[in-house]
PDB file of N, CA and C in Angstrom:
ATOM      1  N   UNK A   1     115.135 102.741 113.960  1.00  0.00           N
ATOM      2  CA  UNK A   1     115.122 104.183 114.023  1.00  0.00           C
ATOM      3  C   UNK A   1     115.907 104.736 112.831  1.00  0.00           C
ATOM      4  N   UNK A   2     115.403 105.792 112.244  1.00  0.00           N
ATOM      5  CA  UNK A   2     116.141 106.362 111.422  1.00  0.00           C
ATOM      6  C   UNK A   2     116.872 107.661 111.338  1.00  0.00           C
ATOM      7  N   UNK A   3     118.261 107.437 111.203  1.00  0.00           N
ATOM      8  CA  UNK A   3     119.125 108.100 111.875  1.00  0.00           C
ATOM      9  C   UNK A   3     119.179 109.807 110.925  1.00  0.00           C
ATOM     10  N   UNK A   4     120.089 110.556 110.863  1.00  0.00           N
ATOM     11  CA  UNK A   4     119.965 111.765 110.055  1.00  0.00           C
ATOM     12  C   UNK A   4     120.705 111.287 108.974  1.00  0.00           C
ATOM     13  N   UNK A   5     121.583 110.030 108.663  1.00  0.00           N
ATOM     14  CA  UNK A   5     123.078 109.926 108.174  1.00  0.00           C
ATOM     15  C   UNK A   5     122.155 109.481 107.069  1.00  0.00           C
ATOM     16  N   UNK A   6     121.003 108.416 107.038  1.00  0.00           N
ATOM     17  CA  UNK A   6     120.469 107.920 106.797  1.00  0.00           C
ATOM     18  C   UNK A   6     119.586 108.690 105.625  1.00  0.00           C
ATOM     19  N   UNK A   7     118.792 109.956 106.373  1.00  0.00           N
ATOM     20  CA  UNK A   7     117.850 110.527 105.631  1.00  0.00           C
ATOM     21  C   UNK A   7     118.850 111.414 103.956  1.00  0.00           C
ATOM     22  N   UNK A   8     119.878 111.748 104.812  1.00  0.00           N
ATOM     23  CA  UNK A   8     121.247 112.334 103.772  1.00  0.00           C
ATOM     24  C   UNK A   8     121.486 111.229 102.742  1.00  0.00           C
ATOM     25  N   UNK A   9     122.007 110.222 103.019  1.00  0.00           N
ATOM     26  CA  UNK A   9     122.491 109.412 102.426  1.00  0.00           C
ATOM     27  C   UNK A   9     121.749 108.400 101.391  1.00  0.00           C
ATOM     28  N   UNK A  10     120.325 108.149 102.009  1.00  0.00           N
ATOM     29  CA  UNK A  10     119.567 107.126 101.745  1.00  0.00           C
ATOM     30  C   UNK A  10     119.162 107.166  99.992  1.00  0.00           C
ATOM     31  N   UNK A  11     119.137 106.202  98.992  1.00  0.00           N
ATOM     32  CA  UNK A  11     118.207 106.322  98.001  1.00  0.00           C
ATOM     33  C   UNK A  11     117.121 106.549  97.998  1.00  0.00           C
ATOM     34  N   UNK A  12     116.160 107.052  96.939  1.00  0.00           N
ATOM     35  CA  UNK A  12     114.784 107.434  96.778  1.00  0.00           C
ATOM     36  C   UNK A  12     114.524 105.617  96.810  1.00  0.00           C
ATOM     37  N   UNK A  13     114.900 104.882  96.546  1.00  0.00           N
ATOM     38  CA  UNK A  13     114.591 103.164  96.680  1.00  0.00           C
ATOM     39  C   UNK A  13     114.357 102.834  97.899  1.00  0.00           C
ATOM     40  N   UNK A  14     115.100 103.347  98.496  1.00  0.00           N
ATOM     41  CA  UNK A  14     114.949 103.003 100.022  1.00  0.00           C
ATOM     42  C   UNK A  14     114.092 103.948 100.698  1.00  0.00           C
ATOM     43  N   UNK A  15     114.065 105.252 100.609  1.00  0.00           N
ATOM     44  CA  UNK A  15     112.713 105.598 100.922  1.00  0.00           C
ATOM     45  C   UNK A  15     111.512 105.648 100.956  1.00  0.00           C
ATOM     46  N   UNK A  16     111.178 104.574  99.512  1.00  0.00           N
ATOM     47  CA  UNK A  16     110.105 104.484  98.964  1.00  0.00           C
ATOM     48  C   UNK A  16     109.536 102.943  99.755  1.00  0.00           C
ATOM     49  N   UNK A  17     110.591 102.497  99.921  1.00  0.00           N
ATOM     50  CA  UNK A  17     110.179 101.261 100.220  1.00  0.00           C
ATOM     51  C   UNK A  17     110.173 101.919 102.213  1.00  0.00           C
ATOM     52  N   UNK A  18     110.350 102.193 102.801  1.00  0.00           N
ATOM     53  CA  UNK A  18     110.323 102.814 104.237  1.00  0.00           C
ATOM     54  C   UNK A  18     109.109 103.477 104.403  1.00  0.00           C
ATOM     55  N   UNK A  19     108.377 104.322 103.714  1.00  0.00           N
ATOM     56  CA  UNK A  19     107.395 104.858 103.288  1.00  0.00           C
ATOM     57  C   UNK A  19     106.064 104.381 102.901  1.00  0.00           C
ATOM     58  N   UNK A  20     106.441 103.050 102.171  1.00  0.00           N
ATOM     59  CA  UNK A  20     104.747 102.334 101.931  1.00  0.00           C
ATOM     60  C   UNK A  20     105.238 101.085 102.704  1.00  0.00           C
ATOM     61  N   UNK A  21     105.893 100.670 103.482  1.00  0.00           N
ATOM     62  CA  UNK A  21     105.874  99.508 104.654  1.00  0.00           C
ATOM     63  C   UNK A  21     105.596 100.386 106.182  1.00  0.00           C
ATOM     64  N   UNK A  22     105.866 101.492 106.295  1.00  0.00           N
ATOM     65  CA  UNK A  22     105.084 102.651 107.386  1.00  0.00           C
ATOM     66  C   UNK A  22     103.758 102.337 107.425  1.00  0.00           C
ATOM     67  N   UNK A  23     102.933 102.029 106.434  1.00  0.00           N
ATOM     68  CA  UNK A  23     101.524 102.241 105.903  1.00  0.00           C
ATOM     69  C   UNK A  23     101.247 100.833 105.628  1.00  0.00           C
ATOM     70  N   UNK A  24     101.813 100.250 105.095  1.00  0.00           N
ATOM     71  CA  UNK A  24     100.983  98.940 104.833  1.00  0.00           C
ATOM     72  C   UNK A  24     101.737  97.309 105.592  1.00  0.00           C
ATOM     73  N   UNK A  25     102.814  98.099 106.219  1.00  0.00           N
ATOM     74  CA  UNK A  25     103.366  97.277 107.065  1.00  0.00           C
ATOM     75  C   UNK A  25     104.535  96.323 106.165  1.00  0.00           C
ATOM     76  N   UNK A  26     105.274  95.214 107.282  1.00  0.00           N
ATOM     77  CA  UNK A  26     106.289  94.359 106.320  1.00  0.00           C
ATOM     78  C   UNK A  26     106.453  92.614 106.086  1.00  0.00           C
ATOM     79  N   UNK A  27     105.038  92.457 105.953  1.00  0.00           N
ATOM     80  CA  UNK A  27     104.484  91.625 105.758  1.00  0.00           C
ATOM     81  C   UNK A  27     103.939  91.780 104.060  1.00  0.00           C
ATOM     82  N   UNK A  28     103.688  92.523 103.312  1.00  0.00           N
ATOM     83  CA  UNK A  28     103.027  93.023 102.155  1.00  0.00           C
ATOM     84  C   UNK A  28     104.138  93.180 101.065  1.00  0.00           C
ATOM     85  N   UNK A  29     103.574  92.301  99.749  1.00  0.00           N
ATOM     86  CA  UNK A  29     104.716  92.706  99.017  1.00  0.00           C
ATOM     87  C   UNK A  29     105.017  94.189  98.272  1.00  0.00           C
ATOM     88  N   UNK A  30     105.896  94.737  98.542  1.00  0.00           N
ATOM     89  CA  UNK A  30     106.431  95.384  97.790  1.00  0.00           C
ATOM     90  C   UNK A  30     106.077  96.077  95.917  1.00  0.00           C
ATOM     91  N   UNK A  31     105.228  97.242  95.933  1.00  0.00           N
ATOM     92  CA  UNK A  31     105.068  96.971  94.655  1.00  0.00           C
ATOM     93  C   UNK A  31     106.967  97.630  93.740  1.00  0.00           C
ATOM     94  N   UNK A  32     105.984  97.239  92.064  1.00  0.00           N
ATOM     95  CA  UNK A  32     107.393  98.357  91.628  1.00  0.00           C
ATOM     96  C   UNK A  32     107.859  99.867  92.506  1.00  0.00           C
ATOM     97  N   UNK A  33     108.916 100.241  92.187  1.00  0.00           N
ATOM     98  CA  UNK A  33     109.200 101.737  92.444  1.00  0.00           C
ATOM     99  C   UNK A  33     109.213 102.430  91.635  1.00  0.00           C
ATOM    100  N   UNK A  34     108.532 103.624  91.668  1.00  0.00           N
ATOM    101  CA  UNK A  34     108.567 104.692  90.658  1.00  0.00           C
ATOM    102  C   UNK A  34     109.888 105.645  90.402  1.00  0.00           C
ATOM    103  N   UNK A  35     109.628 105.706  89.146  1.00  0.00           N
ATOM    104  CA  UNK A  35     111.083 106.657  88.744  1.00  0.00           C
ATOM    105  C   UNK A  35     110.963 107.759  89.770  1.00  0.00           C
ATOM    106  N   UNK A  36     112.416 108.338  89.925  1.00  0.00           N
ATOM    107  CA  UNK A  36     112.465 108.914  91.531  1.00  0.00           C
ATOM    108  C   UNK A  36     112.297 110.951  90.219  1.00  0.00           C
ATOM    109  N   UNK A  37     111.325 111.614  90.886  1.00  0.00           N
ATOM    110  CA  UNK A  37     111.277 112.728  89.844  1.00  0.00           C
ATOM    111  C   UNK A  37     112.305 113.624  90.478  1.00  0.00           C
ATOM    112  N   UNK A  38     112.591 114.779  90.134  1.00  0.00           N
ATOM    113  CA  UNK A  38     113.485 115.937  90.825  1.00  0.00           C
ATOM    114  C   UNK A  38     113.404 116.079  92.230  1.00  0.00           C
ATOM    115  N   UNK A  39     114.284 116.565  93.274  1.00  0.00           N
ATOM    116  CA  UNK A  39     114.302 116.357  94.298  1.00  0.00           C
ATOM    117  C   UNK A  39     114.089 117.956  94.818  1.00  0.00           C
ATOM    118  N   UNK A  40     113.140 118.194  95.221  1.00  0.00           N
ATOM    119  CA  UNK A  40     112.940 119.444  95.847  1.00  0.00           C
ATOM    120  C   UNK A  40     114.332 120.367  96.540  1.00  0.00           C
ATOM    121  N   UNK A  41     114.504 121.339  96.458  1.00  0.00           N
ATOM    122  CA  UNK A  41     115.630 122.147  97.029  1.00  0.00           C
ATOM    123  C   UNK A  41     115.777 122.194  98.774  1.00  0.00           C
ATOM    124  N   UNK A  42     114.794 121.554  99.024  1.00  0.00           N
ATOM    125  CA  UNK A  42     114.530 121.240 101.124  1.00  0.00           C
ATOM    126  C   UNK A  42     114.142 119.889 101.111  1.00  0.00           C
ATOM    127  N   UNK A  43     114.444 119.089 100.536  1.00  0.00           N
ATOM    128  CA  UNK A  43     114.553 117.116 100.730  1.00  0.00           C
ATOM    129  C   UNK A  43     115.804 116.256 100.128  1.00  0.00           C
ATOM    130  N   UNK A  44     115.681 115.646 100.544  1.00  0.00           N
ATOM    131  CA  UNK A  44     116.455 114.610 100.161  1.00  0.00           C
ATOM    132  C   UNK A  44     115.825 113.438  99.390  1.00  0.00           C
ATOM    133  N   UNK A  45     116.386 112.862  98.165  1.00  0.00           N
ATOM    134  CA  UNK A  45     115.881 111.326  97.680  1.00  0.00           C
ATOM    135  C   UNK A  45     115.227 111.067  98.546  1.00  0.00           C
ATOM    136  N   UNK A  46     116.310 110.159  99.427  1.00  0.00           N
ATOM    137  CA  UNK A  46     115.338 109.213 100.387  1.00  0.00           C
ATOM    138  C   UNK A  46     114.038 109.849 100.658  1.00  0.00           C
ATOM    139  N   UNK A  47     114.230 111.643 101.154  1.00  0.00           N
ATOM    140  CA  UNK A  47     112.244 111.555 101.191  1.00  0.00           C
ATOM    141  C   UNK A  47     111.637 111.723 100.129  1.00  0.00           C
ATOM    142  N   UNK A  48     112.119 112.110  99.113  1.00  0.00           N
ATOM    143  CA  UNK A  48     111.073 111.872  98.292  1.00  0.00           C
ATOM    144  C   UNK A  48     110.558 110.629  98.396  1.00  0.00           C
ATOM    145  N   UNK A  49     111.364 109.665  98.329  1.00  0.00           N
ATOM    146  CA  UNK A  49     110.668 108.288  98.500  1.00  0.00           C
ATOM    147  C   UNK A  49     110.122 107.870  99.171  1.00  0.00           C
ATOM    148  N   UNK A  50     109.729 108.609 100.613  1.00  0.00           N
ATOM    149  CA  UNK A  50     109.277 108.002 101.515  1.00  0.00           C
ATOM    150  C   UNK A  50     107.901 108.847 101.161  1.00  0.00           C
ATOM    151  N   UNK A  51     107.985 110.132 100.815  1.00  0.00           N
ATOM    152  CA  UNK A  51     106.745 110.742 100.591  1.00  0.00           C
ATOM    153  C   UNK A  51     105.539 109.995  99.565  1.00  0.00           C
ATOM    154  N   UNK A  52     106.633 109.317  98.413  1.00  0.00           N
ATOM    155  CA  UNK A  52     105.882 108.299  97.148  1.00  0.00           C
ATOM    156  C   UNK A  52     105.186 107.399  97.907  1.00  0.00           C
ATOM    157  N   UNK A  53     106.009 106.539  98.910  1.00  0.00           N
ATOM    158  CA  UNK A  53     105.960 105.473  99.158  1.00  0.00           C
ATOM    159  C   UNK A  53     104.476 105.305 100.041  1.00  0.00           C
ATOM    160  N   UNK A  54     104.290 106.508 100.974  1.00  0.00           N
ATOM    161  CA  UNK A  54     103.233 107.084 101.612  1.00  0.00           C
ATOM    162  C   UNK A  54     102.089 107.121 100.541  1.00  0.00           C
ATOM    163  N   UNK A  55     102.039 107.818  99.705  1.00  0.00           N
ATOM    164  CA  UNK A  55     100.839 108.171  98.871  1.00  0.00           C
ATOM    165  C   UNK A  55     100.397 106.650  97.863  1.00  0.00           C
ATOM    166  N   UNK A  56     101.929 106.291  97.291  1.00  0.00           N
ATOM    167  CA  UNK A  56     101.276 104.583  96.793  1.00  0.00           C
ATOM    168  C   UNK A  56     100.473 103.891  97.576  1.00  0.00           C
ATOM    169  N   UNK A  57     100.787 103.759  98.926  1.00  0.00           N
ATOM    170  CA  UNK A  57     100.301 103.122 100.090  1.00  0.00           C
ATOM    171  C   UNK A  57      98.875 103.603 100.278  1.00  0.00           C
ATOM    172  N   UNK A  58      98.714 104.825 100.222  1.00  0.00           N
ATOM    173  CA  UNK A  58      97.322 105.384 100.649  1.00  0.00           C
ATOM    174  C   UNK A  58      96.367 105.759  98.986  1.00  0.00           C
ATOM    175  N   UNK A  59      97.305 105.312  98.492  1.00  0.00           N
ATOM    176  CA  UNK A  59      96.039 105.519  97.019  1.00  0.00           C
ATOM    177  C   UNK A  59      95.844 106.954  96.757  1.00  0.00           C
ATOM    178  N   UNK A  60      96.822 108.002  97.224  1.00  0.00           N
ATOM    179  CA  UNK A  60      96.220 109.385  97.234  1.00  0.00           C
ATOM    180  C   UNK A  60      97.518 110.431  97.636  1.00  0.00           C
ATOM    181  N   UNK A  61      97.269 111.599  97.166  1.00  0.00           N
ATOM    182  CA  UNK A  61      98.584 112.675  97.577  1.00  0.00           C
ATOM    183  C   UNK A  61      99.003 112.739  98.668  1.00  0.00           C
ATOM    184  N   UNK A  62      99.569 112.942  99.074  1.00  0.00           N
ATOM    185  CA  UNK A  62     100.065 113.572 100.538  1.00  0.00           C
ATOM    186  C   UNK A  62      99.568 114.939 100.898  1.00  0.00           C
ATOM    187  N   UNK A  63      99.131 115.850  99.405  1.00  0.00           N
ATOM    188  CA  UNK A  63      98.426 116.776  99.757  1.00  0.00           C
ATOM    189  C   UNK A  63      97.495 116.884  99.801  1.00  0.00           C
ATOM    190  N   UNK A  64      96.523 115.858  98.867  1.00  0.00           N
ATOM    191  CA  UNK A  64      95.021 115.307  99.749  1.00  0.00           C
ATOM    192  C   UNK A  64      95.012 115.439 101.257  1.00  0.00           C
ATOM    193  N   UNK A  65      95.693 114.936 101.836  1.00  0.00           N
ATOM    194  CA  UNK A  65      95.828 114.779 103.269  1.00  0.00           C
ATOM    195  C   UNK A  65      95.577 115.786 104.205  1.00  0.00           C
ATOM    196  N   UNK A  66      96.403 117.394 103.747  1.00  0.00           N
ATOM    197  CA  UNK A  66      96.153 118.233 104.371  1.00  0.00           C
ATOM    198  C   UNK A  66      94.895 118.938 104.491  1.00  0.00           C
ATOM    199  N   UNK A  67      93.854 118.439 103.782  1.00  0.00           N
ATOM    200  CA  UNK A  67      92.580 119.488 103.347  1.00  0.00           C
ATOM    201  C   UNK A  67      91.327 118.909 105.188  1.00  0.00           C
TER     202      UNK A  67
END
């Protein structure tokens, strides 16, 4: 479970990697991580990374998603 201390605290590394093992599970290796870009003024690293980590995983935006 992931705690709040966590989402505060966490690296964009570690989100990224939380984010495409959500999706492709933790059995799968790991690709590189992408340079972590500016962090929105309502996220944290860690989500950015988890948001990357999501879209590496799915081959596609996260805002693809919403349409």
């Amino acid at each position: 479970m992931i705690c709040a201390d966590m989402i505060r605290n966490a690296s964009f590394a570690e989100g990224f990697e939380a984010g495409y093992r959500a999706i492709k599970g933790t059995t799968v290796s790991l690709p590189s991580i992408p340079s972590q870009s500016s962090t929105r003024s309502n996220s944290t690293p860690f989500l950015m990374g988890v948001r990357k980590g999501i879209e590496r995983a799915l081959h596609k935006s996260i805002s693809d998603l919403h349409e």
